[in-house]
C-alpha atoms as a PDB file:
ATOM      1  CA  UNK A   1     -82.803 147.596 113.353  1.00  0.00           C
ATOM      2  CA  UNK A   2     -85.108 144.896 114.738  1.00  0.00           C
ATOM      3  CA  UNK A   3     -83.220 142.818 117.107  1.00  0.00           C
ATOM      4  CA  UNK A   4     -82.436 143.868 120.525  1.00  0.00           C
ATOM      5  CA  UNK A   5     -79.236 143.328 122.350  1.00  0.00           C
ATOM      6  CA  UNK A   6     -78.079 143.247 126.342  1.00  0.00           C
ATOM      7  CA  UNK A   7     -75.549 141.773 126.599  1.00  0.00           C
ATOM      8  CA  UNK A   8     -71.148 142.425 125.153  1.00  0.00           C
ATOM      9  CA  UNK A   9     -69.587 139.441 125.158  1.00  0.00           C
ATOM     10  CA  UNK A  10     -65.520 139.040 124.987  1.00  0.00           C
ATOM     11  CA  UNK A  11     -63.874 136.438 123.540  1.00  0.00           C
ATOM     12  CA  UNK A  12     -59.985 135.705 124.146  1.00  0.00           C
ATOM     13  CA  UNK A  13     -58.332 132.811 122.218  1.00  0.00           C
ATOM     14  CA  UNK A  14     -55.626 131.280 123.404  1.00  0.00           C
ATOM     15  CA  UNK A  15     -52.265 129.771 121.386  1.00  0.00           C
ATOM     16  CA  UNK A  16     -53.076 126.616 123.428  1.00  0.00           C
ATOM     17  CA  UNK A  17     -56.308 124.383 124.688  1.00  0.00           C
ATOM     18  CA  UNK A  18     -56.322 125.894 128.350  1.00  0.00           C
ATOM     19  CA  UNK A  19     -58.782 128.055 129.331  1.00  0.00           C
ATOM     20  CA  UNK A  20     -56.505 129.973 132.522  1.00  0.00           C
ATOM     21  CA  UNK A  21     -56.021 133.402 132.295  1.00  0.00           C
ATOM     22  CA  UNK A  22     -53.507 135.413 134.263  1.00  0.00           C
ATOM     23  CA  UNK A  23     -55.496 137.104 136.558  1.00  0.00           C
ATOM     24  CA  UNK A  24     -53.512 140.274 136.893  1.00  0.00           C
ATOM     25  CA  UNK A  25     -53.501 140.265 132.930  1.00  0.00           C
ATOM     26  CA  UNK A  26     -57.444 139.784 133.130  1.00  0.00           C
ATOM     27  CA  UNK A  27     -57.953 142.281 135.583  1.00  0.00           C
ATOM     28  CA  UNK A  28     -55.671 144.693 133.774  1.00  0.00           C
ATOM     29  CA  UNK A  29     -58.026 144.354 130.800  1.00  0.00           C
ATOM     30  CA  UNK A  30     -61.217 144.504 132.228  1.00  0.00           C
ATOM     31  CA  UNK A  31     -60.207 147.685 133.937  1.00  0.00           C
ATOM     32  CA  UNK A  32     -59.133 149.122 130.358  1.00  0.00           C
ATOM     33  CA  UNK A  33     -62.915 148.137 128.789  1.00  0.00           C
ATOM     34  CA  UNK A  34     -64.927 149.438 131.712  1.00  0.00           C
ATOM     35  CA  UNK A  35     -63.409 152.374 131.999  1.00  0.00           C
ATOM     36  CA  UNK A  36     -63.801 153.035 127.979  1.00  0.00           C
ATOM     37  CA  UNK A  37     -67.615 151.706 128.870  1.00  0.00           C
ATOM     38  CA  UNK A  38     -67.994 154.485 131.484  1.00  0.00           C
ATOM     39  CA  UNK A  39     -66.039 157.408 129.580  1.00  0.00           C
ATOM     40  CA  UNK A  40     -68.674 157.029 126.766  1.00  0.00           C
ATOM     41  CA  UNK A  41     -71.908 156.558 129.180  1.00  0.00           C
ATOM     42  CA  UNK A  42     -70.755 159.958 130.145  1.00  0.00           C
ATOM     43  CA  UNK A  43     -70.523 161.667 127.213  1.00  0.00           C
ATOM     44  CA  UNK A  44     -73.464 160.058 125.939  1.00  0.00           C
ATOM     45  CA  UNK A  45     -75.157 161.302 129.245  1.00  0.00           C
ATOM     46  CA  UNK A  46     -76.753 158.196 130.364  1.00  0.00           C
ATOM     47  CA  UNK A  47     -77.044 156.015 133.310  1.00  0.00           C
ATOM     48  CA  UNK A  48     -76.178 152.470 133.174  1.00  0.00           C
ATOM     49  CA  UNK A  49     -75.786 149.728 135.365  1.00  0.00           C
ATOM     50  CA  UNK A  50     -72.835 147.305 133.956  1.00  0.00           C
ATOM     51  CA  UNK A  51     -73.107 143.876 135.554  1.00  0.00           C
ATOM     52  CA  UNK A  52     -70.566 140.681 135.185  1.00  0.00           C
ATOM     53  CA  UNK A  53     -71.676 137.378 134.126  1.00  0.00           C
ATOM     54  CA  UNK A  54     -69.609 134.610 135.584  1.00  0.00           C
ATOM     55  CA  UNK A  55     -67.253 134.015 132.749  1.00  0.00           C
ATOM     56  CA  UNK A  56     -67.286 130.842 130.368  1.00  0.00           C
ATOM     57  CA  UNK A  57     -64.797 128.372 128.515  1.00  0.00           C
ATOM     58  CA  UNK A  58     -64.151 128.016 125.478  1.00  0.00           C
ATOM     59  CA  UNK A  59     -60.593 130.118 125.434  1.00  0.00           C
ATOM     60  CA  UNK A  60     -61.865 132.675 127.810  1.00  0.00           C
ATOM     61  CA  UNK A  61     -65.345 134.190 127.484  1.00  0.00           C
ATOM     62  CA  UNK A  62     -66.391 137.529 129.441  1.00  0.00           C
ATOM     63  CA  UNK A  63     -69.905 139.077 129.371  1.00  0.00           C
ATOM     64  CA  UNK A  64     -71.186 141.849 130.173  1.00  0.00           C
ATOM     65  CA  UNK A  65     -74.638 142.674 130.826  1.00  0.00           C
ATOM     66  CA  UNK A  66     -76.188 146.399 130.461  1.00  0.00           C
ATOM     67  CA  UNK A  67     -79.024 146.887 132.713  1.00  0.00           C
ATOM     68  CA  UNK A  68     -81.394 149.661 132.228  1.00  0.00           C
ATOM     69  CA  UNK A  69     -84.817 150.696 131.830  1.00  0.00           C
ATOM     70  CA  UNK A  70     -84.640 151.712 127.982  1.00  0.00           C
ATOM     71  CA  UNK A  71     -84.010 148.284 125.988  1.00  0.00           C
ATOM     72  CA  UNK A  72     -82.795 151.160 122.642  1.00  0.00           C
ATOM     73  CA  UNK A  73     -80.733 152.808 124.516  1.00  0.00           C
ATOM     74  CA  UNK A  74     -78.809 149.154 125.817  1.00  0.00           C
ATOM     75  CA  UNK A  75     -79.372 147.728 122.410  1.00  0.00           C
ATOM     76  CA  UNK A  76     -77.152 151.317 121.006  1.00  0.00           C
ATOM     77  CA  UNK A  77     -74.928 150.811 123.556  1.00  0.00           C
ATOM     78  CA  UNK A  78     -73.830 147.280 123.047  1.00  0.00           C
ATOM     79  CA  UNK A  79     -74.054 147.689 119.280  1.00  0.00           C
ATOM     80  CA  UNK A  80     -71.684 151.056 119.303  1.00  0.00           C
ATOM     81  CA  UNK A  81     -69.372 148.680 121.814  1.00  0.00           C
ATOM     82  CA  UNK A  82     -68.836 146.267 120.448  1.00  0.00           C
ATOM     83  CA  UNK A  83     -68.213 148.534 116.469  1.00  0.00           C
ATOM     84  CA  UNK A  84     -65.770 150.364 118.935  1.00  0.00           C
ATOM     85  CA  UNK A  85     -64.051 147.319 119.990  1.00  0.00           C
ATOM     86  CA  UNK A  86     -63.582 145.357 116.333  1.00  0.00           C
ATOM     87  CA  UNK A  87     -63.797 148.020 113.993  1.00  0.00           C
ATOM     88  CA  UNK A  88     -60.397 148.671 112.335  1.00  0.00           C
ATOM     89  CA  UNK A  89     -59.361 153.072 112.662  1.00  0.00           C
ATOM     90  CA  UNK A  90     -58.223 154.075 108.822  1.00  0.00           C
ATOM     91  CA  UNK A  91     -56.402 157.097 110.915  1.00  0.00           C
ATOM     92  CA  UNK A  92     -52.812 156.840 111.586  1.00  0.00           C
ATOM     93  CA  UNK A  93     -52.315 156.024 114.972  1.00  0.00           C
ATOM     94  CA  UNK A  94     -51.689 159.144 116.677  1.00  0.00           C
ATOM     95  CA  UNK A  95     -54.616 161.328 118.251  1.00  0.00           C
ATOM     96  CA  UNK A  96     -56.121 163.257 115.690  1.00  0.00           C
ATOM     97  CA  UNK A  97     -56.121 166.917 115.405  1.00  0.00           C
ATOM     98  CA  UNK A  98     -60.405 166.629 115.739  1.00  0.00           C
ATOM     99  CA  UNK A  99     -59.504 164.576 119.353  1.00  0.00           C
ATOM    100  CA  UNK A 100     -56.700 167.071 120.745  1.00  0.00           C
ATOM    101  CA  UNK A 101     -58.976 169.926 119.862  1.00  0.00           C
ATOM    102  CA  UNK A 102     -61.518 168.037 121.681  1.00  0.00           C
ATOM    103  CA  UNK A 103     -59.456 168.038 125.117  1.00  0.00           C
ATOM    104  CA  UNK A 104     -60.367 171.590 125.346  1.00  0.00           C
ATOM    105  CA  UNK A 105     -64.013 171.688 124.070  1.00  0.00           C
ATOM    106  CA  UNK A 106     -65.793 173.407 126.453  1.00  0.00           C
ATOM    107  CA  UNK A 107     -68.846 171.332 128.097  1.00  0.00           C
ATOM    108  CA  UNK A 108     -71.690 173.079 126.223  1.00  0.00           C
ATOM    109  CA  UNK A 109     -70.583 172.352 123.195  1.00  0.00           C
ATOM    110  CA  UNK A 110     -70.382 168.473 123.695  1.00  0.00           C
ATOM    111  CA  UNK A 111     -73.911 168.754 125.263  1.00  0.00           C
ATOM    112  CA  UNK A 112     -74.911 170.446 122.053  1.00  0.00           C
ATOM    113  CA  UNK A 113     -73.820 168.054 120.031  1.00  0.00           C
ATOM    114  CA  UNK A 114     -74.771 165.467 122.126  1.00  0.00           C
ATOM    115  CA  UNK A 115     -78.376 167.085 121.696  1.00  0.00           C
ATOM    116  CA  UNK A 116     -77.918 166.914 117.918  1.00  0.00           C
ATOM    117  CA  UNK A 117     -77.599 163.222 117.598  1.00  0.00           C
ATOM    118  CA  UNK A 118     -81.359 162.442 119.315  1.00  0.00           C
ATOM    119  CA  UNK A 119     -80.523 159.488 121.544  1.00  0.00           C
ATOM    120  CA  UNK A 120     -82.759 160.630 124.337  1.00  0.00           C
ATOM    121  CA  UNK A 121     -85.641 158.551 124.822  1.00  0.00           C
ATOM    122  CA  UNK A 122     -84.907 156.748 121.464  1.00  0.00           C
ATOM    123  CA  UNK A 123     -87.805 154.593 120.170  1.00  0.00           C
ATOM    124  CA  UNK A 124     -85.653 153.514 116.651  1.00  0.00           C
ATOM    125  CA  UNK A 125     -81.991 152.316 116.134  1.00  0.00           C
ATOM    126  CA  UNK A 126     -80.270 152.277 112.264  1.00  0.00           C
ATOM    127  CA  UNK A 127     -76.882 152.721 110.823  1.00  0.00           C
ATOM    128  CA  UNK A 128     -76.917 155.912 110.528  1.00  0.00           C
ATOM    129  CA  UNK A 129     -78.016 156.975 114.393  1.00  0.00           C
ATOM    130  CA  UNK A 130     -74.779 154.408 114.965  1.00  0.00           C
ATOM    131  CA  UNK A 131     -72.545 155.828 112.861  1.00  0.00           C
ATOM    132  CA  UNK A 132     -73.274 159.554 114.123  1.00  0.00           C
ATOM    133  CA  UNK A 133     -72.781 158.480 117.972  1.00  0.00           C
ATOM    134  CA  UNK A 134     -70.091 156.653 117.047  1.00  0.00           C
ATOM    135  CA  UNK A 135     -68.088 159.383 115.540  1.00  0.00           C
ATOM    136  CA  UNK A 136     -69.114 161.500 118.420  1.00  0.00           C
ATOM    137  CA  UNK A 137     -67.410 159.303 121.069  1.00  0.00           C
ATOM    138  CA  UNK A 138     -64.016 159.202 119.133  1.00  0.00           C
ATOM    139  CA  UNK A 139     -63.539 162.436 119.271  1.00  0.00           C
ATOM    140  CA  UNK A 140     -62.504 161.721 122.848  1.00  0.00           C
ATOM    141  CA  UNK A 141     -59.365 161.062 123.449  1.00  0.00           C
ATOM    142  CA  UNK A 142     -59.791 158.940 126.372  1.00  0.00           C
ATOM    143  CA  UNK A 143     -62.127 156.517 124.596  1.00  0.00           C
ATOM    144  CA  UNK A 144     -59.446 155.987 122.455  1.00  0.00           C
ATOM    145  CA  UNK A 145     -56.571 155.929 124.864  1.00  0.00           C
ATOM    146  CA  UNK A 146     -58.198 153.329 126.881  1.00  0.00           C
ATOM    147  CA  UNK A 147     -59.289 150.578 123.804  1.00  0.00           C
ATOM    148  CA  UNK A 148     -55.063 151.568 122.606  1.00  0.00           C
ATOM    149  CA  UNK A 149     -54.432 150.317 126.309  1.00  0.00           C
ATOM    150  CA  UNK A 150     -56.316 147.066 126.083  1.00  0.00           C
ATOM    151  CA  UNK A 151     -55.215 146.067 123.103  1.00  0.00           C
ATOM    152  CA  UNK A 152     -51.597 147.104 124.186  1.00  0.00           C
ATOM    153  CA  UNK A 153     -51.765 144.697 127.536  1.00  0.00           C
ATOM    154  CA  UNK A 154     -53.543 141.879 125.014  1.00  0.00           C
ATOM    155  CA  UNK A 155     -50.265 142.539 122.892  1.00  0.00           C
ATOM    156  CA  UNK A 156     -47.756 141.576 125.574  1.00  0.00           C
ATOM    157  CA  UNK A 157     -49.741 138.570 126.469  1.00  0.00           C
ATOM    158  CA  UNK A 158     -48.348 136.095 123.935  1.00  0.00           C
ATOM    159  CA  UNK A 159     -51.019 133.438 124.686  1.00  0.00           C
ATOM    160  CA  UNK A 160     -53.347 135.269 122.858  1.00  0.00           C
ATOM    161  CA  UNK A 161     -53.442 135.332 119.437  1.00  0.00           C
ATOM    162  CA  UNK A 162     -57.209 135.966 118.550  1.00  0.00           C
ATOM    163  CA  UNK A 163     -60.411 137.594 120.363  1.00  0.00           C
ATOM    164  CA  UNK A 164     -63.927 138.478 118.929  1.00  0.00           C
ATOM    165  CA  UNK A 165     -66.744 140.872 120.201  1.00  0.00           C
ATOM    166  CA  UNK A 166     -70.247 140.048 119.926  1.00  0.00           C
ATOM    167  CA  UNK A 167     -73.807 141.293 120.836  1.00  0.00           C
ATOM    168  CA  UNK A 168     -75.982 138.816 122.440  1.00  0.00           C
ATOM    169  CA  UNK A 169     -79.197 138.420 123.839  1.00  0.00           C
ATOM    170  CA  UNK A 170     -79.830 136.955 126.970  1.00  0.00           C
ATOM    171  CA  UNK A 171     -76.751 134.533 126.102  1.00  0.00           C
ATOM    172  CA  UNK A 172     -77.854 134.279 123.065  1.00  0.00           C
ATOM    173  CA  UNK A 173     -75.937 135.522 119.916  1.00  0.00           C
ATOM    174  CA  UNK A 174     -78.054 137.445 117.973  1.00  0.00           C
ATOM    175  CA  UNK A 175     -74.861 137.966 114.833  1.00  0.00           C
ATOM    176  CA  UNK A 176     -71.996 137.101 113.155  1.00  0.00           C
ATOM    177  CA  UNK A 177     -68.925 137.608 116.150  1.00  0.00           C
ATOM    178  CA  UNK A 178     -66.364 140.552 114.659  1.00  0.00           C
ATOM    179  CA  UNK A 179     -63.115 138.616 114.912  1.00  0.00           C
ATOM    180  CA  UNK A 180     -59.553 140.531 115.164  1.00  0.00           C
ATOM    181  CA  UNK A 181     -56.415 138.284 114.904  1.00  0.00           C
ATOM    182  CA  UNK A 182     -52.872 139.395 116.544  1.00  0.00           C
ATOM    183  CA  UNK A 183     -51.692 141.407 113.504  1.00  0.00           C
ATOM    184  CA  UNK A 184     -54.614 143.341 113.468  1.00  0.00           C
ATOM    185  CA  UNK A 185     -53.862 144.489 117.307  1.00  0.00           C
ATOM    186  CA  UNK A 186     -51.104 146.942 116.889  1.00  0.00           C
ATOM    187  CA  UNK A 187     -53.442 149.099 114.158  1.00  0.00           C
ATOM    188  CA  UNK A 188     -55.580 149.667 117.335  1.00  0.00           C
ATOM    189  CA  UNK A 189     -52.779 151.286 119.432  1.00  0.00           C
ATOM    190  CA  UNK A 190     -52.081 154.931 119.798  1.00  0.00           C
ATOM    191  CA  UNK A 191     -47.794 155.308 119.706  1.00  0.00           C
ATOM    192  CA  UNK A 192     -47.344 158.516 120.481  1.00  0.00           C
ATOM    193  CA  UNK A 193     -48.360 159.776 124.218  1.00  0.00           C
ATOM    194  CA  UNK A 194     -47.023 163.114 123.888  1.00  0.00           C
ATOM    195  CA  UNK A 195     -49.692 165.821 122.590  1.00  0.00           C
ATOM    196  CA  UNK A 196     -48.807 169.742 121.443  1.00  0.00           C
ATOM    197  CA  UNK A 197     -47.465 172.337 123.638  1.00  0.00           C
ATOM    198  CA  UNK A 198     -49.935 174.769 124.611  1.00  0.00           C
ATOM    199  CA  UNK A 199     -47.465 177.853 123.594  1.00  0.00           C
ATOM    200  CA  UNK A 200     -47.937 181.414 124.482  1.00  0.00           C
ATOM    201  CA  UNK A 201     -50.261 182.061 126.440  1.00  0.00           C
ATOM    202  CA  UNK A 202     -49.793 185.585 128.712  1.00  0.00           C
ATOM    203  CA  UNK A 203     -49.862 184.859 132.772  1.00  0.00           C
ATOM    204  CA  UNK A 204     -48.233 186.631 135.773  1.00  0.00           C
ATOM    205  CA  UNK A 205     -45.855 184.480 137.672  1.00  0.00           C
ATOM    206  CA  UNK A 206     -45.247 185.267 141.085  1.00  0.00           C
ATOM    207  CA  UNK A 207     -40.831 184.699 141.455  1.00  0.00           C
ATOM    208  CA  UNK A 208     -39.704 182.381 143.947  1.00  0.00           C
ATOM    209  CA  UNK A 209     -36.233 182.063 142.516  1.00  0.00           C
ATOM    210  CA  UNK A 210     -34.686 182.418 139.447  1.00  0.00           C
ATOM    211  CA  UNK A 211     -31.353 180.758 138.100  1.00  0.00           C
ATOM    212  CA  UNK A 212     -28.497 183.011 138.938  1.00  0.00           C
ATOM    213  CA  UNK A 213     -25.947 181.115 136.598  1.00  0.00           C
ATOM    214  CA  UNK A 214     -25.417 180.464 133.024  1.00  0.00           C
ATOM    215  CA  UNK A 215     -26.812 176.566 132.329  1.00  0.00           C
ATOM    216  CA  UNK A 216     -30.344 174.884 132.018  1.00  0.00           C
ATOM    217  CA  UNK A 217     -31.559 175.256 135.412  1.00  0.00           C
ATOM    218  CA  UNK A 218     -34.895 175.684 136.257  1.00  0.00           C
ATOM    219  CA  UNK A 219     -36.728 179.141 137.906  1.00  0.00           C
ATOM    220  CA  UNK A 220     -39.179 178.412 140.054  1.00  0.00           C
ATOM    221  CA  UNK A 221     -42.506 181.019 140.902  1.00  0.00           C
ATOM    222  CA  UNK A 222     -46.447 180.931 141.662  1.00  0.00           C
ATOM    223  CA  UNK A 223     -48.555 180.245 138.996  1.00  0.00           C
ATOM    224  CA  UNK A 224     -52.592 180.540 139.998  1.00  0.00           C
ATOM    225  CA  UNK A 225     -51.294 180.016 143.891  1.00  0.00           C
ATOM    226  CA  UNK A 226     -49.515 176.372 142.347  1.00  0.00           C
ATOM    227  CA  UNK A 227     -45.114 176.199 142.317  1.00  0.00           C
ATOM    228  CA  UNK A 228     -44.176 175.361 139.381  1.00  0.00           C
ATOM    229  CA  UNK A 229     -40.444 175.206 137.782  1.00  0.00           C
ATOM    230  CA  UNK A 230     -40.216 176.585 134.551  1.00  0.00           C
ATOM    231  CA  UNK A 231     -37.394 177.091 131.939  1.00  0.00           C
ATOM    232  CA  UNK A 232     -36.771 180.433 130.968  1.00  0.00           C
ATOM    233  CA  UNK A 233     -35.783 180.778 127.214  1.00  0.00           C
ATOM    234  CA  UNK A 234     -35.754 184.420 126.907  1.00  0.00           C
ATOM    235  CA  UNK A 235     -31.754 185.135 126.097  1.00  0.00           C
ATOM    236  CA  UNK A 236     -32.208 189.117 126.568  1.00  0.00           C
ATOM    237  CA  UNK A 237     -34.216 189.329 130.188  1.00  0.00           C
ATOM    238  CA  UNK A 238     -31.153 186.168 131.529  1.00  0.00           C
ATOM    239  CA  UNK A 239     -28.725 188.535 130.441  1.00  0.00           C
ATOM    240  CA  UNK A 240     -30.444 191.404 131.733  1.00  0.00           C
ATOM    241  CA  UNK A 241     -30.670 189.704 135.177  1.00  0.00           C
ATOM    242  CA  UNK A 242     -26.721 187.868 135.269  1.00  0.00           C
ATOM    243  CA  UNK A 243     -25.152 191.501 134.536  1.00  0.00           C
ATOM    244  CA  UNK A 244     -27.476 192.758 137.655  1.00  0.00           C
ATOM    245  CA  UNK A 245     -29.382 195.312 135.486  1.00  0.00           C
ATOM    246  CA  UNK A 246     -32.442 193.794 137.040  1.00  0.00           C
ATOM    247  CA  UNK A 247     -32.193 193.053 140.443  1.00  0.00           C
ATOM    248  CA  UNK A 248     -34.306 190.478 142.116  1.00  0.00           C
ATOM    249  CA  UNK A 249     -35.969 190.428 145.842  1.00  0.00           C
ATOM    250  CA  UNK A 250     -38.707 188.635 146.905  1.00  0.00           C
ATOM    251  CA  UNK A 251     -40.995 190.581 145.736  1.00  0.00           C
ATOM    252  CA  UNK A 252     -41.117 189.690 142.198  1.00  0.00           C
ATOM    253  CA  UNK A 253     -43.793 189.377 139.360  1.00  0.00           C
ATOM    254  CA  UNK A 254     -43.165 188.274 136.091  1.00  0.00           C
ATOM    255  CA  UNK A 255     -45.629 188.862 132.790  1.00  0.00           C
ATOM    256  CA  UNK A 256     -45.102 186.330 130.484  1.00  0.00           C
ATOM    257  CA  UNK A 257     -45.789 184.349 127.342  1.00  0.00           C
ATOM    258  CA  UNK A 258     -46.039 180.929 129.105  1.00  0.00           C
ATOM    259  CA  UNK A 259     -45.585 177.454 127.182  1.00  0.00           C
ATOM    260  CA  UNK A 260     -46.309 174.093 128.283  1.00  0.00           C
ATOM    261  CA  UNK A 261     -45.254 170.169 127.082  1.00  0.00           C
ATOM    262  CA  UNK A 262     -48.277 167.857 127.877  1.00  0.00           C
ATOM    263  CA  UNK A 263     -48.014 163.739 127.966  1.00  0.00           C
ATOM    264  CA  UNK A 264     -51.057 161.399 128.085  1.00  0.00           C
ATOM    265  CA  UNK A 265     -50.146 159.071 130.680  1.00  0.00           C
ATOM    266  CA  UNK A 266     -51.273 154.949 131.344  1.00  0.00           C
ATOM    267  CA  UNK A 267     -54.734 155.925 132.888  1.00  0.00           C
ATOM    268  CA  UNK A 268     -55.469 158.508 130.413  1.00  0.00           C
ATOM    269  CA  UNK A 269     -54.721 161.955 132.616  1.00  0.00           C
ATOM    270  CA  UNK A 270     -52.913 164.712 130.714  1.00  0.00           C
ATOM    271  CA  UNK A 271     -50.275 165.312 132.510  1.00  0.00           C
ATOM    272  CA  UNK A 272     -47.980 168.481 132.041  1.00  0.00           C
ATOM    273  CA  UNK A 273     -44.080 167.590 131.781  1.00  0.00           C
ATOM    274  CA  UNK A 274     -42.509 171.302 131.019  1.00  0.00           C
ATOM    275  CA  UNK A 275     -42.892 175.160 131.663  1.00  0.00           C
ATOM    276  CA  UNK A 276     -41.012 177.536 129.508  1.00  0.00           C
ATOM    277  CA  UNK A 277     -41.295 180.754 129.701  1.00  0.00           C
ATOM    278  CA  UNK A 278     -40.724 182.081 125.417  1.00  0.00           C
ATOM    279  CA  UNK A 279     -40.350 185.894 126.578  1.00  0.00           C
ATOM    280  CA  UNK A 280     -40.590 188.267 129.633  1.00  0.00           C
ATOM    281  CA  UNK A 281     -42.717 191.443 128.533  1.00  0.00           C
ATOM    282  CA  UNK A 282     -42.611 192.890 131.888  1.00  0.00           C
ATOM    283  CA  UNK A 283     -41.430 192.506 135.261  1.00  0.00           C
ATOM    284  CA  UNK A 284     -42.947 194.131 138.741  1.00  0.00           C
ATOM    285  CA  UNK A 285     -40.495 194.792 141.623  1.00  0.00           C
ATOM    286  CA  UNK A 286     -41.971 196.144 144.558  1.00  0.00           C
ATOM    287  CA  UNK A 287     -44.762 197.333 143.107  1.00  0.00           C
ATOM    288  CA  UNK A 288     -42.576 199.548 140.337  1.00  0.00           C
ATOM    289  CA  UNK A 289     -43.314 198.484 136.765  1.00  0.00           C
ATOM    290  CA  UNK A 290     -40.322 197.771 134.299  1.00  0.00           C
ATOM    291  CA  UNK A 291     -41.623 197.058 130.449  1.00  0.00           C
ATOM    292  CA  UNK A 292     -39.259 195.217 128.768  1.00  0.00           C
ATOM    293  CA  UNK A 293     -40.585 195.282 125.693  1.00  0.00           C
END
């Protein structure tokens, strides 16, 4: 690759000749792109000053200009951008199992394999450096959560009905625009926020209070010094506890396989929406040890 790029340029077309955009609509947007911009500037490890250009007509043009010392490294960025932005996922549109595994990838690794794809102090850009940084940014979830979030707020908007990404130069287009028309939106957005349960892991839980009555009511206890409620699923140790052959004071700790429901919510955060508690495999009360295995 020969040409150099510094510049992402936005293009929103409109079902009409105006050129006004709801601002809060705009804003909304914006926030959505930038945030995608600086979730992969982080995981690419590399410092980047994003500047606005005063937008232009024409529907509604924004651009972006990446500002940096390493004219590679902005030309990668815009390029990998704007592919991001216009290129089509062949996945359904769920988070794939390579992304949720991803959530809990421990920092090393992604440094590793950040290492792996030689972008620092880059000197050459081709297809194939693209495609491998490409492929290692969508393995974040939150990359992909935010570009499902744009194109969900474009979606509402019914003025729109086209946009196209481009690299330029100085304000000057240096290819082709990628075009995406309103069918092709939806394809980009993820519909289903919920993620799998992290199930069974073993923890203490330090009892607060449990539920003293047949029903779905919620126990509450210390888990890692936070209160938490939790459902508690095991039939035998209820039982155990409503006949009174284990009796409670507050002095209580629990050993437990632990579950948790997780939901991704609008800005991206994981967010945990249930505790259950699958089985009780022992219980401390005052200090005394009961296995209930």
């Amino acid at each position: 690759m020969t040409e150099f790029y510094n510049q992402f340029e936005l293009h929103y077309y409109f079902q009409d000749d105006s050129h006004g955009f709801d601002a809060i609509v705009r804003n909304e947007c914006e926030k959505e792109l930038l945030k995608l911009f600086e979730e992969a500037c982080n995981d690419l490890e590399i410092k980047i000053l994003i500047e606005a250009k005063p937008p232009q007509n024409g529907g509604f043009i924004e651009i972006w200009e990446f500002i940096g010392t390493n004219k590679e490294t902005i030309t990668l960025l815009v390029t990998i951008f704007t592919l991001i932005m216009s290129r089509v996922p062949v996945q359904n549109r769920k988070l794939t199992k390579l992304q949720i595994e991803n959530l809990e990838l421990d920092n090393q690794l992604k440094r590793e394999e950040l290492k792996k794809l030689g972008i620092n102090n880059i000197d050459h850009i081709d297809e194939k450096l693209i495609a491998k940084v490409i492929s290692f940014l969508v393995k974040n979830y939150k990359i992909i959560w935010r570009r499902s979030n744009f194109f969900k707020k474009i979606t509402q908007y019914k003025r729109i009905n086209k946009i196209s990404t481009n690299k330029l130069l100085d304000y000057k287009p240096s290819s082709q625009p990628e075009t995406l028309r309103l069918g092709d939106f939806e394809q980009f957005i993820l519909f289903d926020e919920n993620i799998p349960d992290i199930t069974d892991q073993i923890v203490s839980i330090d009892l607060i209070s449990s539920a003293l009555k047949q029903g779905k009511f919620k126990w509450k206890g210390f888990l890692n010094s936070q209160i938490i409620d939790f459902e508690m699923l095991d039939e035998n140790f209820k039982q155990r506890v409503f006949q009174g052959d284990i009796k409670h004071n507050n002095k209580v700790k629990l050993n437990v396989k632990l579950s948790h429901s997780r939901k991704i919510d609008e800005t991206g955060r994981i967010k945990i929406t249930k505790y259950y508690v699958t089985k009780v495999l022992s219980c401390s009360i005052d200090n005394v040890e009961y296995n209930l295995d």
